[in-house]
Structure formats: C-alpha cells, structure tokens
C-alpha atoms as a PDB file:
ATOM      1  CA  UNK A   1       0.000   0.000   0.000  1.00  0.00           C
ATOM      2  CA  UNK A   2       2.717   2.313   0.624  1.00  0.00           C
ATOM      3  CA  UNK A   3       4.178   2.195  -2.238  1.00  0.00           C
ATOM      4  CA  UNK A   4       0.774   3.011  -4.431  1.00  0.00           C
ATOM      5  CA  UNK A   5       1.018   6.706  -1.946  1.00  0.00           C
ATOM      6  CA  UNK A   6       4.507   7.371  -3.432  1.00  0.00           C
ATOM      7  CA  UNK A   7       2.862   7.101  -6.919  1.00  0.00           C
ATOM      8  CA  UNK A   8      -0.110   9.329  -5.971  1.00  0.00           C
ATOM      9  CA  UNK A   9       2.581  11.881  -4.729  1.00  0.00           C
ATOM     10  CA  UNK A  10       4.708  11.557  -7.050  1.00  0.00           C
ATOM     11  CA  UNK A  11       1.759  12.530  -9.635  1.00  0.00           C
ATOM     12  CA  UNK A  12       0.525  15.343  -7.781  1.00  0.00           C
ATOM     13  CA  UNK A  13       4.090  16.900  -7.792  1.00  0.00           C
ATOM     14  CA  UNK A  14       4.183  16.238 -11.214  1.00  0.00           C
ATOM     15  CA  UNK A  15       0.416  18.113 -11.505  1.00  0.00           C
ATOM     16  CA  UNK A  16       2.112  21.182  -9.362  1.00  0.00           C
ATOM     17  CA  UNK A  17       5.603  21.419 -11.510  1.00  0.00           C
ATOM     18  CA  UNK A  18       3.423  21.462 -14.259  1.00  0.00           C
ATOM     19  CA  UNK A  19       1.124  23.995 -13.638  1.00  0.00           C
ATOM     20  CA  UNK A  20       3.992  26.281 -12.199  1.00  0.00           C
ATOM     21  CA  UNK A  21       5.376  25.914 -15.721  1.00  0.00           C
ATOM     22  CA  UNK A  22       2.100  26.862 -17.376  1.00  0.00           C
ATOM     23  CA  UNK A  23       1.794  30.155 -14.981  1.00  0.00           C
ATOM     24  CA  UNK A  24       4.771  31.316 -15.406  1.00  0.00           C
ATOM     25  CA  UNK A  25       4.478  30.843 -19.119  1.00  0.00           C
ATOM     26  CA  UNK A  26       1.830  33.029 -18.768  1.00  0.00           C
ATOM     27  CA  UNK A  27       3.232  35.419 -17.058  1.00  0.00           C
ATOM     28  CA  UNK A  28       6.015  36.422 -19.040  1.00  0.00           C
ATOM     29  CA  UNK A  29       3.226  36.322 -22.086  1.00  0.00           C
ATOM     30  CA  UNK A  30       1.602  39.336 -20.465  1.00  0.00           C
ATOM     31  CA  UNK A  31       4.256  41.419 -19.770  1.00  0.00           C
ATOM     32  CA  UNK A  32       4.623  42.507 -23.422  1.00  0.00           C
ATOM     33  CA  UNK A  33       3.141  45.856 -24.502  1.00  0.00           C
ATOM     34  CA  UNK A  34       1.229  46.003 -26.715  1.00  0.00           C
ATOM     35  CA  UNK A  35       3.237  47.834 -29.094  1.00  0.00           C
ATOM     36  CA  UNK A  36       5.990  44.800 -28.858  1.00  0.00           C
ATOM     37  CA  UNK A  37       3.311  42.526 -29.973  1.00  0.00           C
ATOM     38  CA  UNK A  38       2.506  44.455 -32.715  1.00  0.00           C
ATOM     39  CA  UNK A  39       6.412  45.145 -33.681  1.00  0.00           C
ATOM     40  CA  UNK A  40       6.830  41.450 -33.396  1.00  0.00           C
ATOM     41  CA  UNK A  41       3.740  40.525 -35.308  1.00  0.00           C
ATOM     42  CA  UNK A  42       4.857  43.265 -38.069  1.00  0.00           C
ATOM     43  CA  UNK A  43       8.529  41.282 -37.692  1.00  0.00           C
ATOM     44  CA  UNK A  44       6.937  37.792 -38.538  1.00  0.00           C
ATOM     45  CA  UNK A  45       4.548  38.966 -40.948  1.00  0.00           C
ATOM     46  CA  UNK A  46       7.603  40.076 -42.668  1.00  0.00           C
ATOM     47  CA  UNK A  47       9.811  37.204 -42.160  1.00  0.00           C
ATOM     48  CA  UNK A  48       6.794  34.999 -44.322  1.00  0.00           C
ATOM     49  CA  UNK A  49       6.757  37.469 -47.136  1.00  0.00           C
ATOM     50  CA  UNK A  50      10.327  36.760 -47.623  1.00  0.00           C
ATOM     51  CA  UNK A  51       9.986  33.733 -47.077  1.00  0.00           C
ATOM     52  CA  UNK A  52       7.155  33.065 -49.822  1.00  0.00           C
ATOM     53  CA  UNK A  53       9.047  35.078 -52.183  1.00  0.00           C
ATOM     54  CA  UNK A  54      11.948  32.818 -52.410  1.00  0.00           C
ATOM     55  CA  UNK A  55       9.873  29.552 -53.173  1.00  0.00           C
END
C-alpha cells in the first residue's frame, strides 16, 4: 500500500511542476506591450513574405 502513496505523490508533484510551468508561461506572455506585440507581429509577418518570395 505504501508504495501506491509514493505514486499518488509523485503525480501530484508532477500536476504542481506542471502547472507552475504553465503560470509562469503566462506570465512572461503578459508582460509585453502592446506595441511589442505588434512590432513582433509586423517582424513575422515580414519574415513569411520573404519567405514566400523565395519559393
């Protein structure tokens, strides 16, 4: 029996790390402007036109 608790720990740790991740994922996705969005959108939009042009 102990050994199926160890499991059940282990998952919920995993379940924890995880959603730590995911937050602070999150986080750093909303601390753009929204002007560096836009500059970086601009930037990728770019990046396929030049992209398309040389197939």
């Amino acid at each position: 029996m102990k050994w199926w608790k160890l499991v059940g720990l282990a998952g919920l740790a995993g379940v924890v790390a995880t959603g730590a991740v995911t937050v602070r994922a999150e986080r750093q996705r909303r601390a753009y402007t929204p002007e560096e969005i836009r500059s970086r959108l601009h930037e990728r939009v770019e990046q396929a036109r030049e992209a398309a042009a040389e197939s």
